[in-house]
Protein backbone atom coordinates (compact mmCIF):
# COMPACT_ATOMS: atom_id res chain seq x y z
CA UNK A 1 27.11 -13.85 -1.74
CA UNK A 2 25.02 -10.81 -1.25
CA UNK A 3 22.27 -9.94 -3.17
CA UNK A 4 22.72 -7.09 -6.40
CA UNK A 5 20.45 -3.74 -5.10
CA UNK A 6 18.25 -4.83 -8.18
CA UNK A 7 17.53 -8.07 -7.02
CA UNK A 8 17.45 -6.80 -3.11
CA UNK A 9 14.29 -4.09 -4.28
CA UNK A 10 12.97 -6.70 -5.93
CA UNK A 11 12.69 -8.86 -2.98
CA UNK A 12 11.11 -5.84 -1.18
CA UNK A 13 8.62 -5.53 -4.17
CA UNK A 14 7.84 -9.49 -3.97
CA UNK A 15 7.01 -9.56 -0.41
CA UNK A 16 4.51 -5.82 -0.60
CA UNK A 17 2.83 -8.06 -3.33
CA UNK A 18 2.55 -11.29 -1.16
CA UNK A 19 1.17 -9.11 1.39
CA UNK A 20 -1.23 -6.80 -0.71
CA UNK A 21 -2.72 -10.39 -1.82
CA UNK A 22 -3.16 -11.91 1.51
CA UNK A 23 -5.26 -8.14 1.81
CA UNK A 24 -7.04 -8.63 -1.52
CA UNK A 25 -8.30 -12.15 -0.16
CA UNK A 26 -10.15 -10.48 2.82
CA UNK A 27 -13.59 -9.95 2.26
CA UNK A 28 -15.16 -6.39 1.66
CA UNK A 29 -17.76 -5.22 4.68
CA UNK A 30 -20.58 -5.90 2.27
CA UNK A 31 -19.11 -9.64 1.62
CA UNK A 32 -18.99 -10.49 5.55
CA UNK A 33 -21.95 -13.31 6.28
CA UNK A 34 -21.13 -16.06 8.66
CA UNK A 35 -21.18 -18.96 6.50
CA UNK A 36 -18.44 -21.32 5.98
CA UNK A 37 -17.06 -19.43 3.25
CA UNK A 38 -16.00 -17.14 5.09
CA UNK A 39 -14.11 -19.62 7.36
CA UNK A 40 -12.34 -21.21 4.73
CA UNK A 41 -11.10 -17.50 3.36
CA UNK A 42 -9.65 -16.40 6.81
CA UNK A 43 -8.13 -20.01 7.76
CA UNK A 44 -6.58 -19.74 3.99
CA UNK A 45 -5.09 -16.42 4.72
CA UNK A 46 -4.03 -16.94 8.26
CA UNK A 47 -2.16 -19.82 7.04
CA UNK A 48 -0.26 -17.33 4.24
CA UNK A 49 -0.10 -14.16 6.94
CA UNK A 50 1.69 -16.97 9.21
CA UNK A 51 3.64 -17.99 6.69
CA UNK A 52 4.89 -14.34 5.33
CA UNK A 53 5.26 -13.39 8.75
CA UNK A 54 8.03 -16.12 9.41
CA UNK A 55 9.46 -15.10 6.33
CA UNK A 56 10.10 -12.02 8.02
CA UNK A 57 11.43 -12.91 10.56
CA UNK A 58 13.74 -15.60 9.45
CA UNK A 59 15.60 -13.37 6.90
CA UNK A 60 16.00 -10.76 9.22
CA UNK A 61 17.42 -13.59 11.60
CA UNK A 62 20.04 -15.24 8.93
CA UNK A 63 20.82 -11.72 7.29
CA UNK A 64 21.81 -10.38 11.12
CA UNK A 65 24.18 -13.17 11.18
CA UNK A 66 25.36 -13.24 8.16
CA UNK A 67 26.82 -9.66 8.42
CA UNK A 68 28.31 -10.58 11.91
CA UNK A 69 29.70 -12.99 9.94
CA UNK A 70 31.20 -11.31 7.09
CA UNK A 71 31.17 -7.50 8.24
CA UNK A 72 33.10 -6.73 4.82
CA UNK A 73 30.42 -8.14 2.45
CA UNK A 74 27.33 -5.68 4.26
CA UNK A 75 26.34 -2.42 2.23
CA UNK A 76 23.99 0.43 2.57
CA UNK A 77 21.45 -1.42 0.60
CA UNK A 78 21.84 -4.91 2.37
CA UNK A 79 21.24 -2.89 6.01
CA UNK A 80 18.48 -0.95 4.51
CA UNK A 81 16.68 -4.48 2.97
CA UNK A 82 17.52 -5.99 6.23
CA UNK A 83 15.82 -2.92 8.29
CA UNK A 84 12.90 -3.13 5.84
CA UNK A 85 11.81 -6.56 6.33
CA UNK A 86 12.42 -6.05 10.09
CA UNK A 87 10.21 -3.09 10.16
CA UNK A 88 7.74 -5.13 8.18
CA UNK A 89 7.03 -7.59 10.65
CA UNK A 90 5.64 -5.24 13.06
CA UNK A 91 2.39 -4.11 11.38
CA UNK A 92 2.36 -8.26 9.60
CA UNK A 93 1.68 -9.38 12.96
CA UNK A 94 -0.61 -6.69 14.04
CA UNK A 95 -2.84 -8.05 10.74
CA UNK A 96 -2.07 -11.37 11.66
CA UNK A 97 -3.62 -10.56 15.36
CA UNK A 98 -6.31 -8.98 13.66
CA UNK A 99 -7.52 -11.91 11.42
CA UNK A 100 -6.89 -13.93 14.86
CA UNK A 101 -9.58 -11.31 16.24
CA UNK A 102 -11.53 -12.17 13.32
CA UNK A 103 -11.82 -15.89 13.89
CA UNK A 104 -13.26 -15.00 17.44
CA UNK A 105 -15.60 -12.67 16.15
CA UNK A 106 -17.00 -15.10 13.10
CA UNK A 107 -16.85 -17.54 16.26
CA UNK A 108 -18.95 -15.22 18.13
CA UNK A 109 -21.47 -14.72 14.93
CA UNK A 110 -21.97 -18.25 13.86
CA UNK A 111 -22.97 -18.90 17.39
CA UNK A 112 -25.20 -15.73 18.01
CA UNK A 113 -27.07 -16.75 14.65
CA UNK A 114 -27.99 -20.15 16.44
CA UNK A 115 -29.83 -18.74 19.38
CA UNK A 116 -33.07 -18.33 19.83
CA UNK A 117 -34.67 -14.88 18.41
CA UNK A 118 -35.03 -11.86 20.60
CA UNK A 119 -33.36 -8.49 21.00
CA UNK A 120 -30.64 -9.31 22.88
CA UNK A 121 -29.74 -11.99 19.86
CA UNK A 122 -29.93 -8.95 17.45
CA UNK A 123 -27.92 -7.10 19.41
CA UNK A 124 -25.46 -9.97 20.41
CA UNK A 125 -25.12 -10.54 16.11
CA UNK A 126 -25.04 -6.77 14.92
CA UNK A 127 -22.14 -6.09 17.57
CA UNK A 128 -19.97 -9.72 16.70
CA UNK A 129 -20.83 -8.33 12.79
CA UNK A 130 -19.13 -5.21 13.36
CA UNK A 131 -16.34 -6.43 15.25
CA UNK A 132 -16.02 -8.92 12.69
CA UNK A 133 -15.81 -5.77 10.52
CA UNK A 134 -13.46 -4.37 11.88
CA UNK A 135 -10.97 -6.57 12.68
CA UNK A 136 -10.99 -7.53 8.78
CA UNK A 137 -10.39 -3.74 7.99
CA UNK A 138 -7.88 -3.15 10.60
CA UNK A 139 -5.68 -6.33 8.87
CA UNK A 140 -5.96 -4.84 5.72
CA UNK A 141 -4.41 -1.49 7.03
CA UNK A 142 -1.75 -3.30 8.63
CA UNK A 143 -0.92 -4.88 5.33
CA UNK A 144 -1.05 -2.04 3.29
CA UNK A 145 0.98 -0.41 5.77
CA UNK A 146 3.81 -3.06 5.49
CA UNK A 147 3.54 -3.36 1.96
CA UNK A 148 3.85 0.86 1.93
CA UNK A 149 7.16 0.23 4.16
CA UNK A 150 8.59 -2.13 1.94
CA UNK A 151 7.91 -0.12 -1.35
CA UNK A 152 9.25 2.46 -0.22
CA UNK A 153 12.62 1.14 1.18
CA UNK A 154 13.05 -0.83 -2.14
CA UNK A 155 12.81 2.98 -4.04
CA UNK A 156 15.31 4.26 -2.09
CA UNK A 157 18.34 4.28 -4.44
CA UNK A 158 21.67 5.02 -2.76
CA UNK A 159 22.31 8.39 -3.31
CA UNK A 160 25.99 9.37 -4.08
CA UNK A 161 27.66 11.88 -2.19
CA UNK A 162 27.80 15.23 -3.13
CA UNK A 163 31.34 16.85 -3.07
CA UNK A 164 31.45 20.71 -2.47
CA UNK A 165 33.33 22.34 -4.61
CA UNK A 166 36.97 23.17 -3.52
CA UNK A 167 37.09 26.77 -2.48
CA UNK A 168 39.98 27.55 -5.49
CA UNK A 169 36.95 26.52 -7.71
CA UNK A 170 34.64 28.43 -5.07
CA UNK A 171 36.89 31.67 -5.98
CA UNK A 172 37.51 31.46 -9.77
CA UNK A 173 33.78 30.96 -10.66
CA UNK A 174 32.86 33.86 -8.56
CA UNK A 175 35.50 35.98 -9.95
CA UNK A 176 34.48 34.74 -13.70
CA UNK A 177 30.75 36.61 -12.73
CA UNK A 178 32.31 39.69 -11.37
């Protein structure tokens, strides 16, 4: 049985939230050091970004069958759910690649900080930092940009359509103003 357009926006609304948390996990620029804090946070939220991600995916997958299934039980607001979470998945796993990114660059910076001292370690640490940085940034855009996407399909109500008046109508009202 389909879902009610209520409960269908507020599936759209649960998964911006789930998605605006794994965002709110990620550390601020100033909160970046590479200890194994930091570690723990992005393994934590890779784990949940993974997860989401196949949530995606997988309701996308069974909600594709199930209206090749039964064509007669689709609506406008099941297709537009269904094309929501679809379009969600593309910036998820853009943040997803991005806290992959991440890893590599904390990878980089925990291994940078045990070298020996010199310029070239400075410089080797400063530029893992920023990528670091920035790979943590870009997730949270994709996120918010997915969560955006999914807000604003779930706000969407169906509008009904507008009938023009007949022209008989069309005539008598403007000969009532003459």
């Amino acid at each position: 049985m389909p879902l009610s357009d209520p409960d269908q926006r507020m599936l759209l609304h649960d998964v911006a939230d789930r998605l605006n948390t794994v965002a709110e996990h990620l550390p601020l620029p100033d909160q970046i050091q590479p200890d194994p804090g930091l570690s723990e946070i992005l393994d934590d939220e890779v784990r949940h970004l993974a997860r989401l991600l196949t949530y995606l995916a997988g309701e996308t997958a069974f909600r594709h069958r199930a209206a090749g299934r039964y064509p007669t039980r689709v609506t406008a607001t099941h297709r537009r759910t269904t094309l929501a979470l679809a379009r969600a998945a593309e910036p998820t796993g853009a943040a997803l690649a991005a806290l992959g990114a991440a890893v590599h660059h904390l990878g980089l910076l925990a291994d940078h900080t045990r070298q020996a001292p010199g310029p070239a370690r400075t410089r080797a640490i400063a530029s893992a930092h920023q990528g670091l940085v920035d790979r943590l940034g870009e997730s949270r855009t994709h996120l918010a940009r997915a969560a955006k996407q999914l807000r604003a399909a779930a706000d969407i109500r169906a509008t009904p359509a507008v009938t023009a008046p007949s022209p008989r109508a069309a005539s008598a009202t403007a000969s009532r103003t003459r």
